[in-house]
PDB file of N, CA and C in Angstrom:
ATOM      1  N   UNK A   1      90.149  82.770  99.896  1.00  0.00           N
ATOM      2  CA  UNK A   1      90.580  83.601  98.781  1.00  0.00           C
ATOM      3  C   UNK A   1      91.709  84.513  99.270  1.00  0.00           C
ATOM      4  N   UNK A   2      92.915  84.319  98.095  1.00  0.00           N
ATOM      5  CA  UNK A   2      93.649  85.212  98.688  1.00  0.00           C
ATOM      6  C   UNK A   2      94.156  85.803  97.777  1.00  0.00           C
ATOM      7  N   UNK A   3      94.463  87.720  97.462  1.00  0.00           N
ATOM      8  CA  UNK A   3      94.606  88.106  96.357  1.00  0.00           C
ATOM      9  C   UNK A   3      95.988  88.923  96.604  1.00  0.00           C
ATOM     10  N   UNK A   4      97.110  88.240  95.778  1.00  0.00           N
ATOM     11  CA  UNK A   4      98.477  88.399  95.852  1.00  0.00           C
ATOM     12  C   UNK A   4      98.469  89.718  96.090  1.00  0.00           C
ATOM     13  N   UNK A   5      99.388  90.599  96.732  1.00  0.00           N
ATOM     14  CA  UNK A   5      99.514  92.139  96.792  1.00  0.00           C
ATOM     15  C   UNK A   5     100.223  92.154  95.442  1.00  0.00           C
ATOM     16  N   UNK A   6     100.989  91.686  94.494  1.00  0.00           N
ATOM     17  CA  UNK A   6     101.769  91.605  93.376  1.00  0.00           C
ATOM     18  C   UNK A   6     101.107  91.910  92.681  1.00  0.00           C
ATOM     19  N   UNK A   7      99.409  90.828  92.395  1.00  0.00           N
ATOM     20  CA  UNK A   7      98.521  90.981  91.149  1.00  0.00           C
ATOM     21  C   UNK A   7      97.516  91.894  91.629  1.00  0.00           C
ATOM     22  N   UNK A   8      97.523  92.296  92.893  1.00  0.00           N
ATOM     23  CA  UNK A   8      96.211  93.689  92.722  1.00  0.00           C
ATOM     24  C   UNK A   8      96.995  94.756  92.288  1.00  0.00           C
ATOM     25  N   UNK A   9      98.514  94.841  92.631  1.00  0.00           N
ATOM     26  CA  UNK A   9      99.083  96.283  92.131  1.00  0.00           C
ATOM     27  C   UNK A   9      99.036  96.245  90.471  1.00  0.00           C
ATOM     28  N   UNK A  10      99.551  95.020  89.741  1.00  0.00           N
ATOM     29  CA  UNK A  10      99.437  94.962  88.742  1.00  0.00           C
ATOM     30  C   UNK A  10      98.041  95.418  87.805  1.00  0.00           C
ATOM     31  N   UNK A  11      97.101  94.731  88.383  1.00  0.00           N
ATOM     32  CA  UNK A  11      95.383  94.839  88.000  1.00  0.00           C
ATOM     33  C   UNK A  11      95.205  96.929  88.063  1.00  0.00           C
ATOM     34  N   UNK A  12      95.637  97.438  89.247  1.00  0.00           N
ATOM     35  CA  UNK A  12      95.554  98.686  89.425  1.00  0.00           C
ATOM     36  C   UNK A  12      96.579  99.678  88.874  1.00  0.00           C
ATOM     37  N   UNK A  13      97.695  99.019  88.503  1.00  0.00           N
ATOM     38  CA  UNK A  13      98.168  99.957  87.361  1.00  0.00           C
ATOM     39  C   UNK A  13      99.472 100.676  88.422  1.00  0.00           C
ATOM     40  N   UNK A  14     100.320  99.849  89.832  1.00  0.00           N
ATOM     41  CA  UNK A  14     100.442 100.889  91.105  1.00  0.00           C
ATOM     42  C   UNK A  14     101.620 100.182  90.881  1.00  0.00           C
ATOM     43  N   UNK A  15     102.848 100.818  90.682  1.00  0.00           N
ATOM     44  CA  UNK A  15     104.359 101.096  91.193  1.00  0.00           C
ATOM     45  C   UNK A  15     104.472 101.586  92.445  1.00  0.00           C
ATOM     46  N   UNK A  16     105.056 100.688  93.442  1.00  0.00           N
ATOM     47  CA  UNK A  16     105.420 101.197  94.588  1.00  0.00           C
ATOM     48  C   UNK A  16     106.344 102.013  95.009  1.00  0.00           C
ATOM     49  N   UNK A  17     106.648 103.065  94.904  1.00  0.00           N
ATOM     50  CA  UNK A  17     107.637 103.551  95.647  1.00  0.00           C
ATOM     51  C   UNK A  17     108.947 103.007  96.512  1.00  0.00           C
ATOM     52  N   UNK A  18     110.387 102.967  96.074  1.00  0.00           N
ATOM     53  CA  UNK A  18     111.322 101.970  97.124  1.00  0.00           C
ATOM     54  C   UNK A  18     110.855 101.946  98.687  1.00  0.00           C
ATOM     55  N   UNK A  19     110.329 102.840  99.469  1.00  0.00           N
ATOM     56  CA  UNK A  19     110.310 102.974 100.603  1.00  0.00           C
ATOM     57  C   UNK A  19     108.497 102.552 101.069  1.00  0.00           C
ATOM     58  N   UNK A  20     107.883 102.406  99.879  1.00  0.00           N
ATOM     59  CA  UNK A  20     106.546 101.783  99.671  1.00  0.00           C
ATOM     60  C   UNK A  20     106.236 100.085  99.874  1.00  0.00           C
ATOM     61  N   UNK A  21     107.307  99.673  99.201  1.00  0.00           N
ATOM     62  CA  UNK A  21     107.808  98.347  98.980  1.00  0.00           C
ATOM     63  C   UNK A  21     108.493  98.291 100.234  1.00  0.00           C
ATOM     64  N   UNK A  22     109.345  98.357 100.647  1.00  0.00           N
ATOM     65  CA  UNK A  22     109.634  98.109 101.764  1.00  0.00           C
ATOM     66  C   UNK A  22     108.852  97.611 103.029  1.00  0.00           C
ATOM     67  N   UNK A  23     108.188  99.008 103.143  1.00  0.00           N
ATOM     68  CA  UNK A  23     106.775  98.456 104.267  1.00  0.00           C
ATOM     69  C   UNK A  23     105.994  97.415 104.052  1.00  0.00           C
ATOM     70  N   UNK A  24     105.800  97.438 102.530  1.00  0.00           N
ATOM     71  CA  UNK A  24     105.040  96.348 101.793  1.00  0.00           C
ATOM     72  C   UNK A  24     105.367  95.118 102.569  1.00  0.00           C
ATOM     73  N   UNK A  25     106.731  94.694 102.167  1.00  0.00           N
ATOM     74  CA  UNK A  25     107.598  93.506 102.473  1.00  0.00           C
ATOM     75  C   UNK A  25     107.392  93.358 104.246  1.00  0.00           C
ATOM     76  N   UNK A  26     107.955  94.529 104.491  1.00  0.00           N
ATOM     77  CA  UNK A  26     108.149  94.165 106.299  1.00  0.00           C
ATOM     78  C   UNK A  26     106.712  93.859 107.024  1.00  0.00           C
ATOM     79  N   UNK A  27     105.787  94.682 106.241  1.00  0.00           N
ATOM     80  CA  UNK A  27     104.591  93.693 107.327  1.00  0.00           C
ATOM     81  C   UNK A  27     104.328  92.537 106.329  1.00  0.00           C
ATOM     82  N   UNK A  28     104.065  92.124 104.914  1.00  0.00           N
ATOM     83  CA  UNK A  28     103.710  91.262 104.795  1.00  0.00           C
ATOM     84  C   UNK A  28     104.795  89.893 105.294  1.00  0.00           C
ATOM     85  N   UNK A  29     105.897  90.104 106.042  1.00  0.00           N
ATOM     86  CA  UNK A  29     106.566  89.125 106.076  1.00  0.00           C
ATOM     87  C   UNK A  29     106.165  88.328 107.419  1.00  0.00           C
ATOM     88  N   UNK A  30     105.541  89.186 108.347  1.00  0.00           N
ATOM     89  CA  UNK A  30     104.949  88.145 109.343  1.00  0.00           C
ATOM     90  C   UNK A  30     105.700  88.993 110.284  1.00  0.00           C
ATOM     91  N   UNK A  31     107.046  89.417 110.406  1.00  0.00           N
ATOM     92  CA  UNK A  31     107.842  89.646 111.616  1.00  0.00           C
ATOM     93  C   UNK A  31     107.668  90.940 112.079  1.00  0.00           C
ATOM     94  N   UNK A  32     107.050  91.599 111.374  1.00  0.00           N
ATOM     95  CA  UNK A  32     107.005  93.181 111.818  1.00  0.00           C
ATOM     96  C   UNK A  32     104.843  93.458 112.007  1.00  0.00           C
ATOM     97  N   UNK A  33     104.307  93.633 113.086  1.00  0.00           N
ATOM     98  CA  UNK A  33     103.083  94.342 113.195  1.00  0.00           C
ATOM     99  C   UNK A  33     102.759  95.280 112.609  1.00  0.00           C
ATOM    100  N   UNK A  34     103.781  96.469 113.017  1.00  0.00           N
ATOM    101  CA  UNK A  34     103.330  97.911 112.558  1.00  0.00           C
ATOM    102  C   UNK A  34     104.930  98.828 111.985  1.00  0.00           C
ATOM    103  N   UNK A  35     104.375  99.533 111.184  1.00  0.00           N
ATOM    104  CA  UNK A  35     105.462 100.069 110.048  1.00  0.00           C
ATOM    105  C   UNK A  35     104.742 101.307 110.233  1.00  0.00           C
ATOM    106  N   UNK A  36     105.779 102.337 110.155  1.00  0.00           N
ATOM    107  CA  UNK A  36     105.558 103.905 109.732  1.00  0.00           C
ATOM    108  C   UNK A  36     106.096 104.033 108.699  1.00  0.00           C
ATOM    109  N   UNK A  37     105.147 105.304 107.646  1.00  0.00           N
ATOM    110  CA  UNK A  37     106.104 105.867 106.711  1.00  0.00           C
ATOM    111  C   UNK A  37     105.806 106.879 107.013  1.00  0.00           C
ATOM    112  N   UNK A  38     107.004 107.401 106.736  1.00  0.00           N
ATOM    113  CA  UNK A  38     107.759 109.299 106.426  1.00  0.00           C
ATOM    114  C   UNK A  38     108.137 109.363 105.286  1.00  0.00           C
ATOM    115  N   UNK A  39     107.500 111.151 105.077  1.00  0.00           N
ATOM    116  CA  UNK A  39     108.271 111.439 103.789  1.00  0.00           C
ATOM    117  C   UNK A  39     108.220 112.877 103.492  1.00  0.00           C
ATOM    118  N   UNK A  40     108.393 113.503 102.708  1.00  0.00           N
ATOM    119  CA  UNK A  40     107.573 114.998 102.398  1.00  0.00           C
ATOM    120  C   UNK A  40     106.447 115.223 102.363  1.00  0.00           C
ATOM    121  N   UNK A  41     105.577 116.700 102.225  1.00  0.00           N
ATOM    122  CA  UNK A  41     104.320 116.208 101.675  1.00  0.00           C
ATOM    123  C   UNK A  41     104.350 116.183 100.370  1.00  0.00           C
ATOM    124  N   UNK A  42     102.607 115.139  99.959  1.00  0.00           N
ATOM    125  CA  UNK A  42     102.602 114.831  99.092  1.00  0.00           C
ATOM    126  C   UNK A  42     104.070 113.635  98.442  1.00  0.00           C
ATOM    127  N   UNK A  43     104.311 112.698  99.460  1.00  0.00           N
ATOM    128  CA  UNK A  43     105.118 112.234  98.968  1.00  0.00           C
ATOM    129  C   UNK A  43     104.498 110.632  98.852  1.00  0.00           C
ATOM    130  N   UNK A  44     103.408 110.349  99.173  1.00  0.00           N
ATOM    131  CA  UNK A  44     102.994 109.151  98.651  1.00  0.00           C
ATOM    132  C   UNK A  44     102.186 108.302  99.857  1.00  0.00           C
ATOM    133  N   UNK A  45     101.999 108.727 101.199  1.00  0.00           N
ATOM    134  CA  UNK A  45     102.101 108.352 102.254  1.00  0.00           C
ATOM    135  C   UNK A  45     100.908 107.731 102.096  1.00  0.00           C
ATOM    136  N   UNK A  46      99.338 108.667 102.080  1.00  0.00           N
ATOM    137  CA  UNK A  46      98.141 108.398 101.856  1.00  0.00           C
ATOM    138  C   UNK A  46      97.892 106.876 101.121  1.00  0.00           C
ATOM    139  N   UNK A  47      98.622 107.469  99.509  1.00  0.00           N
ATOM    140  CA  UNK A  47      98.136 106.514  98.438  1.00  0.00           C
ATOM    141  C   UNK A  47      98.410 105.261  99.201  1.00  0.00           C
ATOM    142  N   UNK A  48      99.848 104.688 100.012  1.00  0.00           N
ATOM    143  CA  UNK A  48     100.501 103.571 100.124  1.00  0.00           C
ATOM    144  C   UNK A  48      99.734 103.193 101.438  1.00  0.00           C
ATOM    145  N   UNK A  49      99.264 103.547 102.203  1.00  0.00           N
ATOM    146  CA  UNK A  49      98.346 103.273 103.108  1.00  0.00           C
ATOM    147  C   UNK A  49      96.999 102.813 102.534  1.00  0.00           C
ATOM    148  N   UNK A  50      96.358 103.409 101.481  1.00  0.00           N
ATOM    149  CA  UNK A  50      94.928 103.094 100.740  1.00  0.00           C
ATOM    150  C   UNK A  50      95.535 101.764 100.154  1.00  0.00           C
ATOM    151  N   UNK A  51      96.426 101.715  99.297  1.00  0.00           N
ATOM    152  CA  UNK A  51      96.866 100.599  98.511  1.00  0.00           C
ATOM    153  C   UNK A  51      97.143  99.424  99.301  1.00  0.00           C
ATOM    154  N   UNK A  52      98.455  99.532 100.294  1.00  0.00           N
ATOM    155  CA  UNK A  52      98.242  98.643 101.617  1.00  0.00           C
ATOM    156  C   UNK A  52      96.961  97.292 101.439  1.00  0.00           C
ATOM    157  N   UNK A  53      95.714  98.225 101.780  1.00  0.00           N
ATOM    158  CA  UNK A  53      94.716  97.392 102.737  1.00  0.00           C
ATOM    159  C   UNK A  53      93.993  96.972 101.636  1.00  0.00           C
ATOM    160  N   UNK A  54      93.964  97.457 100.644  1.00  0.00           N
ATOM    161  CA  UNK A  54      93.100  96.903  99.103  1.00  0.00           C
ATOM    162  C   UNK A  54      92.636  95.288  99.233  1.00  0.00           C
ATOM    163  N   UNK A  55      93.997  94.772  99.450  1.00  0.00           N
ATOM    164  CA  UNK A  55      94.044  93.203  98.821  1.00  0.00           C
ATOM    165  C   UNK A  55      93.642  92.134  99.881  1.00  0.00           C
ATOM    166  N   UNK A  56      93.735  93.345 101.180  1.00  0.00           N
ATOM    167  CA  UNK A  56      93.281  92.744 102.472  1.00  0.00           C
ATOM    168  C   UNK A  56      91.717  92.657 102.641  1.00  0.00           C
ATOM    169  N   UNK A  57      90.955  93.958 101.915  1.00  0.00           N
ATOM    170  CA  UNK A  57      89.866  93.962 102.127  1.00  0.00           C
ATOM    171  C   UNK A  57      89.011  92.820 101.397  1.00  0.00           C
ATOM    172  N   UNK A  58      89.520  92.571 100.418  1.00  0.00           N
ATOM    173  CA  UNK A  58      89.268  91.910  99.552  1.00  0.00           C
ATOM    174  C   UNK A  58      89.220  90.535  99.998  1.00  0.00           C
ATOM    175  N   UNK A  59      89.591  90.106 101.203  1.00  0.00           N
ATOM    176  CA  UNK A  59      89.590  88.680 101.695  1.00  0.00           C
ATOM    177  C   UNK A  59      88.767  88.255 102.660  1.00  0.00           C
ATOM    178  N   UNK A  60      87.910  87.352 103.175  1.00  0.00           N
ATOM    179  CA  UNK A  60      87.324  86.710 104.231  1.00  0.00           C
ATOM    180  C   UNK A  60      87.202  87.486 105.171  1.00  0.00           C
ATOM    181  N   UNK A  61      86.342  88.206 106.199  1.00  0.00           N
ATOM    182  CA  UNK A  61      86.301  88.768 107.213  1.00  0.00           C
ATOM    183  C   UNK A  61      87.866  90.199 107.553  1.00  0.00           C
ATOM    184  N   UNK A  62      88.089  90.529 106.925  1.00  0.00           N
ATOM    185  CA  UNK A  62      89.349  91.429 107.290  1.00  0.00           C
ATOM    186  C   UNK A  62      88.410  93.214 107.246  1.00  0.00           C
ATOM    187  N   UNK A  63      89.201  93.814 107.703  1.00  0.00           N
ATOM    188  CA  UNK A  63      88.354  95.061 108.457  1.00  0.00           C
ATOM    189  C   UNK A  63      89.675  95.977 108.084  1.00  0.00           C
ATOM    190  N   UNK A  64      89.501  97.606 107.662  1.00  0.00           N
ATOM    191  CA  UNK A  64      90.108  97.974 108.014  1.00  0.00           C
ATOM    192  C   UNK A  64      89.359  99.558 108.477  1.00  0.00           C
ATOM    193  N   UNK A  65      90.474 100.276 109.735  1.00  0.00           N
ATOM    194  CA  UNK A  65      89.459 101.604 110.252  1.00  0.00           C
ATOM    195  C   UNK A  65      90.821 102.326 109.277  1.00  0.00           C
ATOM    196  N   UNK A  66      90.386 104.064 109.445  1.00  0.00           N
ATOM    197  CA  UNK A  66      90.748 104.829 108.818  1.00  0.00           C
ATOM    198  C   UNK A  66      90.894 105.675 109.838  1.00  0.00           C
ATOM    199  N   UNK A  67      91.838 106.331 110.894  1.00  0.00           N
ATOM    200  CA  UNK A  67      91.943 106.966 111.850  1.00  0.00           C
ATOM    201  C   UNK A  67      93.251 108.204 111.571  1.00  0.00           C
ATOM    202  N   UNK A  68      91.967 109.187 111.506  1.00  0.00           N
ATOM    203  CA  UNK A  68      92.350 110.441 111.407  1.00  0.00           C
ATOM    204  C   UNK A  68      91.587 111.492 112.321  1.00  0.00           C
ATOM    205  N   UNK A  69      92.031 112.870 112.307  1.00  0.00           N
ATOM    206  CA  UNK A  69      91.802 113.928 112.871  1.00  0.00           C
ATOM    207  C   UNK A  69      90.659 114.168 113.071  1.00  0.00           C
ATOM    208  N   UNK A  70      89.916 114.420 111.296  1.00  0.00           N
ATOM    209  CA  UNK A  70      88.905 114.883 110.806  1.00  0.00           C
ATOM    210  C   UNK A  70      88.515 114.045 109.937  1.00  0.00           C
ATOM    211  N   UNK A  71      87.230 113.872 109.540  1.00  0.00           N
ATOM    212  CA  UNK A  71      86.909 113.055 108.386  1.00  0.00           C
ATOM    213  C   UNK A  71      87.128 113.272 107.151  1.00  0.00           C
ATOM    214  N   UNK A  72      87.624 114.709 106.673  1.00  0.00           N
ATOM    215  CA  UNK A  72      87.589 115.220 105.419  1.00  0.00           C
ATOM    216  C   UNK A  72      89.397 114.735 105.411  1.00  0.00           C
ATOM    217  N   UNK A  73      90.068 114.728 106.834  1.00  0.00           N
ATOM    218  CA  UNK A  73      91.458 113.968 106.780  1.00  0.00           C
ATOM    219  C   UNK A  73      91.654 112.623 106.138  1.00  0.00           C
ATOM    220  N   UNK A  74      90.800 112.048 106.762  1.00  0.00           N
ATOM    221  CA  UNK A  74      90.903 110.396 107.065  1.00  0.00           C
ATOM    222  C   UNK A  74      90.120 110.143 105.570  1.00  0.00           C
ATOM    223  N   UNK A  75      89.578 111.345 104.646  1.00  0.00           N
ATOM    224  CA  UNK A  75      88.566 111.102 103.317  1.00  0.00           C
ATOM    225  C   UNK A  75      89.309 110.311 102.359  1.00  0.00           C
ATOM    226  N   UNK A  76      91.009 111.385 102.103  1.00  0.00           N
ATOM    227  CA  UNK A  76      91.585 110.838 101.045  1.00  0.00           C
ATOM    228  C   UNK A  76      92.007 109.487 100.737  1.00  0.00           C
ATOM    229  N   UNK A  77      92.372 108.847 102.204  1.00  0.00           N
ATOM    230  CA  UNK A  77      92.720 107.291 101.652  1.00  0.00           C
ATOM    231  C   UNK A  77      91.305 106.639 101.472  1.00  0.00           C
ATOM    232  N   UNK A  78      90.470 106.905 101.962  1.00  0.00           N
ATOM    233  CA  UNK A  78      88.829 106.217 101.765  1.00  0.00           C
ATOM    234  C   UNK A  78      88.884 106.251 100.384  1.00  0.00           C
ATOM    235  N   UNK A  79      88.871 107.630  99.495  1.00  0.00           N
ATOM    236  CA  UNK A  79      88.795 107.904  98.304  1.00  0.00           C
ATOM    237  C   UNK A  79      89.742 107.279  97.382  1.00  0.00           C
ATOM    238  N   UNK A  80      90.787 107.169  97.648  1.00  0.00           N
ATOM    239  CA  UNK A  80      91.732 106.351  96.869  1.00  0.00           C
ATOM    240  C   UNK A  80      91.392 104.870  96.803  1.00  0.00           C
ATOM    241  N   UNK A  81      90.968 103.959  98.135  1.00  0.00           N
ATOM    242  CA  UNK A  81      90.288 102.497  97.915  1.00  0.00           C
ATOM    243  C   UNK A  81      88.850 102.796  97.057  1.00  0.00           C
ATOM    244  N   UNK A  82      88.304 103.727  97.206  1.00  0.00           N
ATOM    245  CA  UNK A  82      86.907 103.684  96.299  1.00  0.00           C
ATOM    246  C   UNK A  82      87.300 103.353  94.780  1.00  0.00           C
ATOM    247  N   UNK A  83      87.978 104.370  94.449  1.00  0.00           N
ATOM    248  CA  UNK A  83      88.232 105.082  93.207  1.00  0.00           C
ATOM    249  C   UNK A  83      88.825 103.435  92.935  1.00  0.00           C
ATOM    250  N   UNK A  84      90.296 102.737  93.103  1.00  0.00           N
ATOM    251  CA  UNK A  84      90.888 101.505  92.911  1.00  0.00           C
ATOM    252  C   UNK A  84      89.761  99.832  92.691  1.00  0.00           C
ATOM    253  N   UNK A  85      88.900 100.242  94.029  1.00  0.00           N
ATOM    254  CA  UNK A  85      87.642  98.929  93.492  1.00  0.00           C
ATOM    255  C   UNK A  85      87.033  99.281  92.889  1.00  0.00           C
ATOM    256  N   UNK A  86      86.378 100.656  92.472  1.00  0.00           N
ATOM    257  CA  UNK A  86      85.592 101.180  91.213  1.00  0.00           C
ATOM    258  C   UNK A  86      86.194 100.994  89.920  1.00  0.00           C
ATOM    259  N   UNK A  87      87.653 101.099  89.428  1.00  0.00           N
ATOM    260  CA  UNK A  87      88.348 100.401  88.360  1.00  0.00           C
ATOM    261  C   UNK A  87      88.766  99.287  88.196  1.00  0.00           C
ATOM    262  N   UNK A  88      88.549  98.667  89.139  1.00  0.00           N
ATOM    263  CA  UNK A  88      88.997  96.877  89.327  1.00  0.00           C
ATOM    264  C   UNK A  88      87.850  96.504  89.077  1.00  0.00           C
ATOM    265  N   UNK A  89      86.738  97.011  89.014  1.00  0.00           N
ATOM    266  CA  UNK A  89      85.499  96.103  88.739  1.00  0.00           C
ATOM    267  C   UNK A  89      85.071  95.224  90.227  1.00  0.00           C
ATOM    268  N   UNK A  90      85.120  95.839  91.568  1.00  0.00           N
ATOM    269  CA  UNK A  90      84.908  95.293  92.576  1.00  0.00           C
ATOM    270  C   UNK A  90      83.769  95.832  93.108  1.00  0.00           C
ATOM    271  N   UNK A  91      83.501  97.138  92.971  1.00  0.00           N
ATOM    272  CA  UNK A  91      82.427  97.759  93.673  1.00  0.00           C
ATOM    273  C   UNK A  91      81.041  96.915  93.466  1.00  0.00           C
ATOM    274  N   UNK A  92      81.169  96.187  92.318  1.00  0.00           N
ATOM    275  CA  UNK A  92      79.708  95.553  92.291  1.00  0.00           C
ATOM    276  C   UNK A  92      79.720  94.636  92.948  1.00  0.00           C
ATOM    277  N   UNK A  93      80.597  94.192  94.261  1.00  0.00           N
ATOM    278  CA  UNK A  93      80.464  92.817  95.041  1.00  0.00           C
ATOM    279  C   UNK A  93      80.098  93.708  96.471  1.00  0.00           C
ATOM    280  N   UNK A  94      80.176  95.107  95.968  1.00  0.00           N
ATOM    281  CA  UNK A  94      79.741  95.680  97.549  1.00  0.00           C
ATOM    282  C   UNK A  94      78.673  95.756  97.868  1.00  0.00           C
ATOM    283  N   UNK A  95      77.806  95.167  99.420  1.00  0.00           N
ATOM    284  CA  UNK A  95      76.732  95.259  99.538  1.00  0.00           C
ATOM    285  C   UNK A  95      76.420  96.662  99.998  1.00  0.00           C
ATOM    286  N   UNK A  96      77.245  97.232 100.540  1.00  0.00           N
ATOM    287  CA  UNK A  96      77.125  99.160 100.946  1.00  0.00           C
ATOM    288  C   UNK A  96      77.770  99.720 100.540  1.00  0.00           C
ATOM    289  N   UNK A  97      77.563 101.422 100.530  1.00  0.00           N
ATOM    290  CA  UNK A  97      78.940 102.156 100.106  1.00  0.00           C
ATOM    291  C   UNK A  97      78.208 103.417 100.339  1.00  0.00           C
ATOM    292  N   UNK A  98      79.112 104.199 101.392  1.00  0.00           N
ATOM    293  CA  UNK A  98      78.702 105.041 102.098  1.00  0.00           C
ATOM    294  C   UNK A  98      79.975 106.368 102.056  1.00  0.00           C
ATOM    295  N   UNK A  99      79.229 107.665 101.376  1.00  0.00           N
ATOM    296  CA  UNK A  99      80.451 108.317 101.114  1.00  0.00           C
ATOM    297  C   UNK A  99      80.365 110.142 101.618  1.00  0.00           C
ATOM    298  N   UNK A 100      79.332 109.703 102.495  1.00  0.00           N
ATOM    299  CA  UNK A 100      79.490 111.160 103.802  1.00  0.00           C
ATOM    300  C   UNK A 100      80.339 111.631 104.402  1.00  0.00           C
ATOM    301  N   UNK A 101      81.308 112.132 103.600  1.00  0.00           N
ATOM    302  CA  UNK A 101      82.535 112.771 104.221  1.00  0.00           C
ATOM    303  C   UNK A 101      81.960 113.578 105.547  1.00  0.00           C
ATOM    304  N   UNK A 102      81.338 114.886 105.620  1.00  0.00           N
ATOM    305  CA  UNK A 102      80.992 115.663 106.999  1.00  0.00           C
ATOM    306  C   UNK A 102      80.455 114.776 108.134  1.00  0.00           C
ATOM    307  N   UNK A 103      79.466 113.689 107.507  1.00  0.00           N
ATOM    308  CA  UNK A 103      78.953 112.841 108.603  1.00  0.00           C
ATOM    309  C   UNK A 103      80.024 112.070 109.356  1.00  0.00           C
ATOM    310  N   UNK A 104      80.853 111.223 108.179  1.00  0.00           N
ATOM    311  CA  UNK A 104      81.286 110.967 108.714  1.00  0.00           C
ATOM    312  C   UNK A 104      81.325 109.270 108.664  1.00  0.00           C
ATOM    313  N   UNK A 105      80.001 108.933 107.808  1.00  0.00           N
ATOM    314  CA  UNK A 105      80.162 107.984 107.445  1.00  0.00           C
ATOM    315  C   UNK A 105      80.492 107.402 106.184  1.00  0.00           C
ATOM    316  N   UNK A 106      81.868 107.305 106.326  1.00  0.00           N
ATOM    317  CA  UNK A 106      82.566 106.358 104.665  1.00  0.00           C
ATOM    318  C   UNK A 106      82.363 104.853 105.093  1.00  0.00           C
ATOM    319  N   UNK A 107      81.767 103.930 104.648  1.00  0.00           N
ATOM    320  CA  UNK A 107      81.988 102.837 104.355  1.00  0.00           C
ATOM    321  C   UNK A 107      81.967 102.009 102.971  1.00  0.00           C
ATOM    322  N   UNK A 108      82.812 100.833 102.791  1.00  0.00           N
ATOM    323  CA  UNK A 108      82.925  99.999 101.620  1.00  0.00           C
ATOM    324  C   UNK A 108      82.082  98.592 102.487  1.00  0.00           C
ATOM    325  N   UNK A 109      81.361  98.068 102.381  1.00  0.00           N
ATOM    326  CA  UNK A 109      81.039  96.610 102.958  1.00  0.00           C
ATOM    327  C   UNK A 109      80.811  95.762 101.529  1.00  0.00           C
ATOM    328  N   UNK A 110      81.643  94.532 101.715  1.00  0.00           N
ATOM    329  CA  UNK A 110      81.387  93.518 100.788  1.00  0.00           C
ATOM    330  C   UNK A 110      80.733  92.245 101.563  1.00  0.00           C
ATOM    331  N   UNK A 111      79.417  91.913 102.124  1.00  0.00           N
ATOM    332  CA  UNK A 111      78.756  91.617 103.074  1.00  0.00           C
ATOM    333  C   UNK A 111      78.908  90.106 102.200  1.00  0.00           C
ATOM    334  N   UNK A 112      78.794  89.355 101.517  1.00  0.00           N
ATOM    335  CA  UNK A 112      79.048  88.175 100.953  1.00  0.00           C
ATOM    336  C   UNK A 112      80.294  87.585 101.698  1.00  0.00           C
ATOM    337  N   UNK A 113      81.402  88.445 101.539  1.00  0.00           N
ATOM    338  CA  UNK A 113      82.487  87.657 102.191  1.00  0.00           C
ATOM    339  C   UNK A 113      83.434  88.049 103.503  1.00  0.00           C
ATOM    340  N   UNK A 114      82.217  89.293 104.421  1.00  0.00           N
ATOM    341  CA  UNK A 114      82.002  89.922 105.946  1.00  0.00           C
ATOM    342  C   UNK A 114      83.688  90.701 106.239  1.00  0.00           C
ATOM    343  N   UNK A 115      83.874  91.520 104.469  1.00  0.00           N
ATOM    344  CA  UNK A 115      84.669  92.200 104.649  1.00  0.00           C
ATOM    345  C   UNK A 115      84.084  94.168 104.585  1.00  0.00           C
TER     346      UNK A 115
END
């Protein structure tokens, strides 16, 4: 299964940003590993990182960590993939969902397809 990054943005309602799209393109093209974005704050950084890994999670065994400072740091992009499979109608394929910000434990597991 593989779910176009085109039709999950579409399904989620998400305009990328020019410099959003970009990164988009450069890792999905195969030739680039790792991409930074910069910007102001509040300039989109979080969301495009949560959005990013959506379509990834969504596939066969793919993983993603969330590496930040603090957990209440590393919360907001957690919260932004929640909130996106909770309106996509995905959360009901999750076998866990774990949303202990202080603990520390956020997880999404969709254990059917060992994402």
């Amino acid at each position: 299964m593989r779910i176009s990054r085109e039709a999950w943005y579409q399904r989620i309602g998400y305009t990328p940003r020019v410099w959003q799209k970009m990164l988009d393109d450069a890792l999905d093209s195969g030739q680039h590993r790792i991409a930074a974005g910069f910007s102001f704050p509040r300039g989109g950084k979080s969301l495009w990182a949560a959005r990013y890994v959506e379509p990834l999670l969504l596939q066969p065994d793919h993983h993603c960590w969330i590496v930040a400072p603090t957990y209440k740091l590393g919360s907001k992009e957690f919260f932004y993939i929640l909130r996106d499979f909770q309106n996509a109608g995905w959360l009901k394929w999750a076998t866990s969902i774990h949303q202990d910000v202080r603990g520390g434990n956020m997880k999404i597991e969709f254990g059917k397809w060992g994402s």
